[in-house]
PDB file of N, CA and C in Angstrom:
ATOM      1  N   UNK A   1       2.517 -89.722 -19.529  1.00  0.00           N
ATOM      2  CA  UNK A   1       1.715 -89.221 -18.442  1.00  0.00           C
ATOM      3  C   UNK A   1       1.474 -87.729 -18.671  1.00  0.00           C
ATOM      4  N   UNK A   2       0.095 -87.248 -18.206  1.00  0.00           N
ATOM      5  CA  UNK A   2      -0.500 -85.862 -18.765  1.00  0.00           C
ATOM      6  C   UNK A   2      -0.151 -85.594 -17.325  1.00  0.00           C
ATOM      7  N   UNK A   3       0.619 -84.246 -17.147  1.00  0.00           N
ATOM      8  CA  UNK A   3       0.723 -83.535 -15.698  1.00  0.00           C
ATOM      9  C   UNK A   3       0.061 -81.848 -15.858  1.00  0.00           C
ATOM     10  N   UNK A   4      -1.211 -81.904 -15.174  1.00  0.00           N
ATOM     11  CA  UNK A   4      -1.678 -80.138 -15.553  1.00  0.00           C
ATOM     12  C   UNK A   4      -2.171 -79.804 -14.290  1.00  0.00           C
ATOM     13  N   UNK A   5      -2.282 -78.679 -14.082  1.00  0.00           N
ATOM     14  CA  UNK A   5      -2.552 -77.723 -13.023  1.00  0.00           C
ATOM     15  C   UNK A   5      -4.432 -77.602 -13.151  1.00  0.00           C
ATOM     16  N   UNK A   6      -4.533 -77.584 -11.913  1.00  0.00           N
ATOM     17  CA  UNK A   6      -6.388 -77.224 -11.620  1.00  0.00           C
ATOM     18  C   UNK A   6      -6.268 -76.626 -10.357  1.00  0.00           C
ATOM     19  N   UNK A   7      -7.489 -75.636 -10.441  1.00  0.00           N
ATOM     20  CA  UNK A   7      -7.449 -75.321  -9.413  1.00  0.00           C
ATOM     21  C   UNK A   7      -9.167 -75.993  -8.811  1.00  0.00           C
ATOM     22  N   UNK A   8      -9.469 -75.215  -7.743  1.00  0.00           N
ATOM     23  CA  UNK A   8     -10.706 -75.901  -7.085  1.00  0.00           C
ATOM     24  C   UNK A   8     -11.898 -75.835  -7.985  1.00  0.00           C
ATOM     25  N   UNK A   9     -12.516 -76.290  -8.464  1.00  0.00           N
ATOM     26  CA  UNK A   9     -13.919 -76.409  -9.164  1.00  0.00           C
ATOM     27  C   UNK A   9     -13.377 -76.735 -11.036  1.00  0.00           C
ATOM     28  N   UNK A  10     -12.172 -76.497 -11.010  1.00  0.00           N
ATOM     29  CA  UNK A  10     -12.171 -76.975 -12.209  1.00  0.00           C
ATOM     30  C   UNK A  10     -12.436 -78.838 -12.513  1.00  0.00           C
ATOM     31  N   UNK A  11     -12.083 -78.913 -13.439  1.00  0.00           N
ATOM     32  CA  UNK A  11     -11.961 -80.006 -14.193  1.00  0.00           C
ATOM     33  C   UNK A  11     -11.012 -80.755 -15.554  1.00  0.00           C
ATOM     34  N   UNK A  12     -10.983 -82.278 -15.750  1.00  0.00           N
ATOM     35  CA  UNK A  12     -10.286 -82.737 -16.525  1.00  0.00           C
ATOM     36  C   UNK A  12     -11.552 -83.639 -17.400  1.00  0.00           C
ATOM     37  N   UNK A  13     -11.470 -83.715 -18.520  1.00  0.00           N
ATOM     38  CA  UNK A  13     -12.298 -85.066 -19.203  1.00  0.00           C
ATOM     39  C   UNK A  13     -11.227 -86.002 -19.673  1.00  0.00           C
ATOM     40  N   UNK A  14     -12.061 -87.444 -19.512  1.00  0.00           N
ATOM     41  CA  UNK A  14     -11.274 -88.186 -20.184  1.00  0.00           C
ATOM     42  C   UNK A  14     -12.352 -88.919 -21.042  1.00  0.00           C
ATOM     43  N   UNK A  15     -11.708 -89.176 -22.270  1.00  0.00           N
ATOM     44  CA  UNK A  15     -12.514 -89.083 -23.398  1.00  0.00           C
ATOM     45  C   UNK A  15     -14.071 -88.500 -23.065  1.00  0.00           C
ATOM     46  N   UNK A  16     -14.924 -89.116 -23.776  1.00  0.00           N
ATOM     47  CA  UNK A  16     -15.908 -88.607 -23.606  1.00  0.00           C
ATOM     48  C   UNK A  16     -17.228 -88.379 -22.349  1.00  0.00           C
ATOM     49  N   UNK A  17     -17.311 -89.403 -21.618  1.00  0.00           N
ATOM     50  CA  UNK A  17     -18.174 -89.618 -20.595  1.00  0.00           C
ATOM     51  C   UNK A  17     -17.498 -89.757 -19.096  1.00  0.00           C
ATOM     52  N   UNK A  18     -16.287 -89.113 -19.095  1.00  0.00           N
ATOM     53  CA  UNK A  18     -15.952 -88.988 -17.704  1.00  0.00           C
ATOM     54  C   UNK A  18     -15.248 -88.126 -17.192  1.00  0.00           C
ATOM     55  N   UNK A  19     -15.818 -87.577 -16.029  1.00  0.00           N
ATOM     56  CA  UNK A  19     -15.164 -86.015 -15.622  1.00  0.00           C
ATOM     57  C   UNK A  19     -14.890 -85.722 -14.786  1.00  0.00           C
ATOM     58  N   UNK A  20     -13.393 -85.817 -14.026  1.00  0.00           N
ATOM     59  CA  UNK A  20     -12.923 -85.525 -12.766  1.00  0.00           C
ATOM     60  C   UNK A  20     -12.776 -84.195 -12.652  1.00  0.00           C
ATOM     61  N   UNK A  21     -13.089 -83.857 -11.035  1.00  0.00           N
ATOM     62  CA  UNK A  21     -13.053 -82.743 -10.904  1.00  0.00           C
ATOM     63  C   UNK A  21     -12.495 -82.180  -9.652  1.00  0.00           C
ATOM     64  N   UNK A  22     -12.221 -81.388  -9.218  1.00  0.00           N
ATOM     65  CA  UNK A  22     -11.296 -80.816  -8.135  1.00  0.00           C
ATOM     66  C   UNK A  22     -12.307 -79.607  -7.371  1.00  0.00           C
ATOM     67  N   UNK A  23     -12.627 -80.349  -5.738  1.00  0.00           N
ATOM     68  CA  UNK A  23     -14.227 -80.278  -5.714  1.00  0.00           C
ATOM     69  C   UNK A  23     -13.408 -79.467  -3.905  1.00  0.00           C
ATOM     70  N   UNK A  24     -12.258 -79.680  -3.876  1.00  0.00           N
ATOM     71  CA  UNK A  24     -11.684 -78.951  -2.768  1.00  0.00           C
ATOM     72  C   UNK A  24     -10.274 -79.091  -2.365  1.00  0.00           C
ATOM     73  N   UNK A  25      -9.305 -78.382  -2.247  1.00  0.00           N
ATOM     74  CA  UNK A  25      -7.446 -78.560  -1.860  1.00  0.00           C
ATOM     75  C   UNK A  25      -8.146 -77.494  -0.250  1.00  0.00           C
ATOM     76  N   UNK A  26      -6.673 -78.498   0.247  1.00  0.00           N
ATOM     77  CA  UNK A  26      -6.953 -78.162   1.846  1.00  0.00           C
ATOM     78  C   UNK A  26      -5.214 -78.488   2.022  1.00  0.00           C
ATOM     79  N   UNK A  27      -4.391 -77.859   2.351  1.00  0.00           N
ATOM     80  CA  UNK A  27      -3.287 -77.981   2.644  1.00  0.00           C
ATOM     81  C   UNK A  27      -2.176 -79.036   1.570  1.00  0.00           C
ATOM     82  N   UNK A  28      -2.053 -80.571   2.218  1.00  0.00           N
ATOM     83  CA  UNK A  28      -1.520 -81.045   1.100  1.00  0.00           C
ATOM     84  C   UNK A  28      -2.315 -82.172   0.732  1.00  0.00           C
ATOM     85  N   UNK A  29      -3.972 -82.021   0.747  1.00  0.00           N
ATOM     86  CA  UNK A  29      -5.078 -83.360   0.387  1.00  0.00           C
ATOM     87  C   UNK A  29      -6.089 -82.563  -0.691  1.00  0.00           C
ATOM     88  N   UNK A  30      -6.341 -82.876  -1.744  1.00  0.00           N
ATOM     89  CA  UNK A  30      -7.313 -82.406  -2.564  1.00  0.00           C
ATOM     90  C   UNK A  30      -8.473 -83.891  -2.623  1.00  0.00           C
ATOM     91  N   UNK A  31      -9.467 -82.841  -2.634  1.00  0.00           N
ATOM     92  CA  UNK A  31     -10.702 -83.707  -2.931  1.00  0.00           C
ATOM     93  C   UNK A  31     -11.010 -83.270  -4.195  1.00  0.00           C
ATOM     94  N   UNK A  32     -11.530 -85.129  -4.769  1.00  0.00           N
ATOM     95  CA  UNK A  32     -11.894 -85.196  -6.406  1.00  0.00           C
ATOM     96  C   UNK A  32     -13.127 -85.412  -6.394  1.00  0.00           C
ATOM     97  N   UNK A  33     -14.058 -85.400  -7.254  1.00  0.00           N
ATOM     98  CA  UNK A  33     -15.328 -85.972  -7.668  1.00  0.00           C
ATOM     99  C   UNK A  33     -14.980 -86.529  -8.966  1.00  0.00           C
ATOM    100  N   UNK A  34     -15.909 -87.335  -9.312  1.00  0.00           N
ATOM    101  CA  UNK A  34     -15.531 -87.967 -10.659  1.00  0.00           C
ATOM    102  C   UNK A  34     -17.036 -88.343 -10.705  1.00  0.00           C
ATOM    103  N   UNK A  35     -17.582 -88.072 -12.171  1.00  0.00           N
ATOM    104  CA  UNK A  35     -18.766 -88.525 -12.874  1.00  0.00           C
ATOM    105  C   UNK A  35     -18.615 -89.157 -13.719  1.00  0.00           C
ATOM    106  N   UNK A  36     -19.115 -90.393 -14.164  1.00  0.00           N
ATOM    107  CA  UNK A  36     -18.541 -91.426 -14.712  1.00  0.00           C
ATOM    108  C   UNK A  36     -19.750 -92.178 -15.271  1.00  0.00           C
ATOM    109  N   UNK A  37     -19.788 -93.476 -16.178  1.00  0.00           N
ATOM    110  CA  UNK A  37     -20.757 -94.101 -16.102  1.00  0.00           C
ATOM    111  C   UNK A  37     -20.684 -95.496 -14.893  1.00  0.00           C
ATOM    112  N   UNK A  38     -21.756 -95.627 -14.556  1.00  0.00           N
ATOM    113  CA  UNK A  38     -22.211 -96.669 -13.632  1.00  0.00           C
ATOM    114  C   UNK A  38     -21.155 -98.319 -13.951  1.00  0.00           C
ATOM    115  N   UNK A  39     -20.812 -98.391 -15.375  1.00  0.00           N
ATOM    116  CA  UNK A  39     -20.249 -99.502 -15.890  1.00  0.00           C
ATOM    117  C   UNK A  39     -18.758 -99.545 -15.787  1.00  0.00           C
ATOM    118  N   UNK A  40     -18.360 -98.183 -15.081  1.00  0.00           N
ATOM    119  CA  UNK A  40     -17.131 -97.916 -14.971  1.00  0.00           C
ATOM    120  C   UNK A  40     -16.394 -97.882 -13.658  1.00  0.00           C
ATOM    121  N   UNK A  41     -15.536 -98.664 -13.285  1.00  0.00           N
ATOM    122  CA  UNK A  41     -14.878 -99.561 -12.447  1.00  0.00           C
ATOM    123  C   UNK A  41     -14.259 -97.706 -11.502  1.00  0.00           C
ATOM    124  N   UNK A  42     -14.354 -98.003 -10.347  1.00  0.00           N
ATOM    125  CA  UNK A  42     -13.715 -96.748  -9.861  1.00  0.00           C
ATOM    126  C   UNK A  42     -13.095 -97.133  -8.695  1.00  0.00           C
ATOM    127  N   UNK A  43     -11.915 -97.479  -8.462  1.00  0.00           N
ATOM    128  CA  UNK A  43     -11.293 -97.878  -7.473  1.00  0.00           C
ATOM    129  C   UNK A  43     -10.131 -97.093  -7.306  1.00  0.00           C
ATOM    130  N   UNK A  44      -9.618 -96.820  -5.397  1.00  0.00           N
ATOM    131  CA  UNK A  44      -8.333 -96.717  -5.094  1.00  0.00           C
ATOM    132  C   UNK A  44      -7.025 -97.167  -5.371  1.00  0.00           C
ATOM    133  N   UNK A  45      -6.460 -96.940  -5.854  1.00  0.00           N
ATOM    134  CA  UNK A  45      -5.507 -97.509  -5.989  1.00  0.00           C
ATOM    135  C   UNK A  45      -4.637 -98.272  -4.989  1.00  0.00           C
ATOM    136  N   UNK A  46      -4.429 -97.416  -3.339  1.00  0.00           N
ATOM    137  CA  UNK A  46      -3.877 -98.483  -2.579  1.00  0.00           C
ATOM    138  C   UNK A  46      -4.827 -99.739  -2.425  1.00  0.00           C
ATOM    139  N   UNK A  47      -6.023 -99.508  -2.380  1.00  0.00           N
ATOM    140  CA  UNK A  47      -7.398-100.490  -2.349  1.00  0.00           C
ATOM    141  C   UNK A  47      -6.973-101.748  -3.366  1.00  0.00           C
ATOM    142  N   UNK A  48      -6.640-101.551  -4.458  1.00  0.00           N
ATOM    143  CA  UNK A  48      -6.501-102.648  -5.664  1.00  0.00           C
ATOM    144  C   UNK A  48      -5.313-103.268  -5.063  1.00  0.00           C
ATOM    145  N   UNK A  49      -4.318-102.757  -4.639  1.00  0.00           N
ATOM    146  CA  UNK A  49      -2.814-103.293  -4.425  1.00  0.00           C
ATOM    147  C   UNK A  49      -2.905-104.220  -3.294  1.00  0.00           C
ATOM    148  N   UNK A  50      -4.327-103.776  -1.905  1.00  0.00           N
ATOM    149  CA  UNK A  50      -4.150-104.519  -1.157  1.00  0.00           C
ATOM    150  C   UNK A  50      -4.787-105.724  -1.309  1.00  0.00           C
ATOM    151  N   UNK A  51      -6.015-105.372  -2.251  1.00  0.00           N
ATOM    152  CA  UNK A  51      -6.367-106.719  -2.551  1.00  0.00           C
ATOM    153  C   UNK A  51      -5.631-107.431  -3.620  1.00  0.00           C
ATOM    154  N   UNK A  52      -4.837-107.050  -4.558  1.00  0.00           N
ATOM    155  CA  UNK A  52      -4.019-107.721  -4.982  1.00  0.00           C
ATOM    156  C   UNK A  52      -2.699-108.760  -4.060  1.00  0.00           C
ATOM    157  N   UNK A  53      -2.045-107.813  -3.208  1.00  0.00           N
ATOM    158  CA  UNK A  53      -1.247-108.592  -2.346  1.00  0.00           C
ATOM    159  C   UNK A  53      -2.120-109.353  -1.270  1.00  0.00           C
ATOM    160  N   UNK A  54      -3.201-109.358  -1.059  1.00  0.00           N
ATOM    161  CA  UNK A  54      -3.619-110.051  -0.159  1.00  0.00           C
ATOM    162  C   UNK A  54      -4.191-111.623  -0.994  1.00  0.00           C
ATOM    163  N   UNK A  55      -4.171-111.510  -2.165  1.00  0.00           N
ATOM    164  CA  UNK A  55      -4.635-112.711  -2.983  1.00  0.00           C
ATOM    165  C   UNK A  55      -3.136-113.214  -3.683  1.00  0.00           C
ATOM    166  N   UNK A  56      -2.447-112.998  -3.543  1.00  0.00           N
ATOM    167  CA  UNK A  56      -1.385-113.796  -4.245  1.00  0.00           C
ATOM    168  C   UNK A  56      -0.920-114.640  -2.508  1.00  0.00           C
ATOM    169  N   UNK A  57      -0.940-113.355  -1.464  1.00  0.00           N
ATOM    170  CA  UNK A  57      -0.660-114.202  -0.283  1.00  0.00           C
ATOM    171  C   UNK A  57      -1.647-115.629  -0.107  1.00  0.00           C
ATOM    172  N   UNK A  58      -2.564-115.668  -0.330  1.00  0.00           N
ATOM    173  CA  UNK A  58      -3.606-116.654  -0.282  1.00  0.00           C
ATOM    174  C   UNK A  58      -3.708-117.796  -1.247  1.00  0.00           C
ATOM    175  N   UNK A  59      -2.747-117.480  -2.685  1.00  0.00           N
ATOM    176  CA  UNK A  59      -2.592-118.638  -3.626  1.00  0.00           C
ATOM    177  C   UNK A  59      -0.953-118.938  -3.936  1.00  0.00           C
ATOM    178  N   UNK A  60      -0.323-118.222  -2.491  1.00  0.00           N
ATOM    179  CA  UNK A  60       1.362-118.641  -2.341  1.00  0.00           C
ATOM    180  C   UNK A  60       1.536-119.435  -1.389  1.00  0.00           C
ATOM    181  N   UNK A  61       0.102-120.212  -0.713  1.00  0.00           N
ATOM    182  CA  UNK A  61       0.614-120.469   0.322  1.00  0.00           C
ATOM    183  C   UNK A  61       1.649-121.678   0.309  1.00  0.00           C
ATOM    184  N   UNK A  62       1.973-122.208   1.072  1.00  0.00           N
ATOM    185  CA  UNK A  62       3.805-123.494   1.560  1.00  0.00           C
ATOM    186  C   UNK A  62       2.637-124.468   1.344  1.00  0.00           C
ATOM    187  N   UNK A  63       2.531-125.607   0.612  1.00  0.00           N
ATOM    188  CA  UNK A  63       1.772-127.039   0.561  1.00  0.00           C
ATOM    189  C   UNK A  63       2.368-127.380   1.869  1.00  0.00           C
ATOM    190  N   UNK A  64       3.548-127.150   2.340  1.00  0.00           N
ATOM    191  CA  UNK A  64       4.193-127.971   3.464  1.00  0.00           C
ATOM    192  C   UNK A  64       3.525-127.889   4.717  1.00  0.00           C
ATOM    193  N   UNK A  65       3.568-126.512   5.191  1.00  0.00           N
ATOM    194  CA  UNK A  65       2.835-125.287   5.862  1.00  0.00           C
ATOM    195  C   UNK A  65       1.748-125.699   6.004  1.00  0.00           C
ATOM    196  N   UNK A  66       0.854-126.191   5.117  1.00  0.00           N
ATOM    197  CA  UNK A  66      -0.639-126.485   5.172  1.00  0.00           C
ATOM    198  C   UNK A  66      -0.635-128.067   5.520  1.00  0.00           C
ATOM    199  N   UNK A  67       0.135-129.294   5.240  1.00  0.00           N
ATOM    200  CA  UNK A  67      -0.354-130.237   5.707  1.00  0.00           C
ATOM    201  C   UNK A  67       0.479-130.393   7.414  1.00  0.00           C
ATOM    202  N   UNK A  68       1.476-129.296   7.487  1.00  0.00           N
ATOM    203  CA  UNK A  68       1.523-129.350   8.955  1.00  0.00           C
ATOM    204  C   UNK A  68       0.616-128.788   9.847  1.00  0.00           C
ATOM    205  N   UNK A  69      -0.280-128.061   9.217  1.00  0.00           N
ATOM    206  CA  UNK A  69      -1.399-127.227   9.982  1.00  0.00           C
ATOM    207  C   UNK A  69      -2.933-128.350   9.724  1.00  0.00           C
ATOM    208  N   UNK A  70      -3.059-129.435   9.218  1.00  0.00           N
ATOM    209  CA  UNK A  70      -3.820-129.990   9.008  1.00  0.00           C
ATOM    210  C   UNK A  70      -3.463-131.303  10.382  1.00  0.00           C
ATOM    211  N   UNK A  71      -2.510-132.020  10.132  1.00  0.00           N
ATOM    212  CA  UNK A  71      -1.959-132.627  10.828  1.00  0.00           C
ATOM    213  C   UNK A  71      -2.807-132.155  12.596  1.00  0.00           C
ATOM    214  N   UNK A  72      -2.096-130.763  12.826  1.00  0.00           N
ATOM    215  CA  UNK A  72      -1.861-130.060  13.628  1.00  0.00           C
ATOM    216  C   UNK A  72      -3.885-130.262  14.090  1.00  0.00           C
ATOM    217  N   UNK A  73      -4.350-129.741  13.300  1.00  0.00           N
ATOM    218  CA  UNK A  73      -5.957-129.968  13.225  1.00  0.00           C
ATOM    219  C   UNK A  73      -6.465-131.673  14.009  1.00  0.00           C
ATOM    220  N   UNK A  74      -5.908-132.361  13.417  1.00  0.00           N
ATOM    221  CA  UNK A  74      -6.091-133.703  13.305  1.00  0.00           C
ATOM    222  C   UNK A  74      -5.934-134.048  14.840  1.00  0.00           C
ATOM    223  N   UNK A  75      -4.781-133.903  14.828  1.00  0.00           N
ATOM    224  CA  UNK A  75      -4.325-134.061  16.270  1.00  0.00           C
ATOM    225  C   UNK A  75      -5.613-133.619  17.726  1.00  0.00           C
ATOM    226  N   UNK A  76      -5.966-132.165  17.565  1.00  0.00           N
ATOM    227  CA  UNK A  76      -6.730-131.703  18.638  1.00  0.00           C
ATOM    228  C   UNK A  76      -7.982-132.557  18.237  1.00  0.00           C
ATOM    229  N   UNK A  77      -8.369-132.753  17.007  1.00  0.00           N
ATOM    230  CA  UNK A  77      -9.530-133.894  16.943  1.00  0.00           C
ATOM    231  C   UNK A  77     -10.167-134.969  17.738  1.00  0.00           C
ATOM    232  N   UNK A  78      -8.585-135.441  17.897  1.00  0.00           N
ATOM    233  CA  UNK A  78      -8.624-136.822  18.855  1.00  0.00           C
ATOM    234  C   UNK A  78      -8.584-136.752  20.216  1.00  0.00           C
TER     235      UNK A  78
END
């Protein structure tokens, strides 16, 4: 892991076509910009994690769990 100091308006490249930049610090929140190409995926990180945990919750579900909730369906049917 690369750890370096910026201050406001500077910048970092990573390889060639992408350039974060440090566009404002305000106490303990800095704002980034990043120029990038269009083909390049730019996501939060808590953002990925929640949709990650929110999709394993959705393909963990109990088979058991589900045909008692089907059942359960069935029932108000009638």
């Amino acid at each position: 892991m690369l750890v370096i100091k910026r201050k406001t308006n500077e910048s970092i490249l990573i390889g060639d076509n992408i350039e974060v930049i440090i566009s404002e610090i305000s106490g303990d929140k800095v704002k980034i910009a990043i120029n990038a190409p269009n083909d390049v995926k730019i996501i939060r990180k808590e953002l990925k994690e929640t949709l990650e945990f929110n999709k394993n919750a959705v393909t963990n579900i109990n088979k058991d769990k589900m045909n008692e909730l089907k059942a359960s369906f069935k029932k108000i049917e009638k």
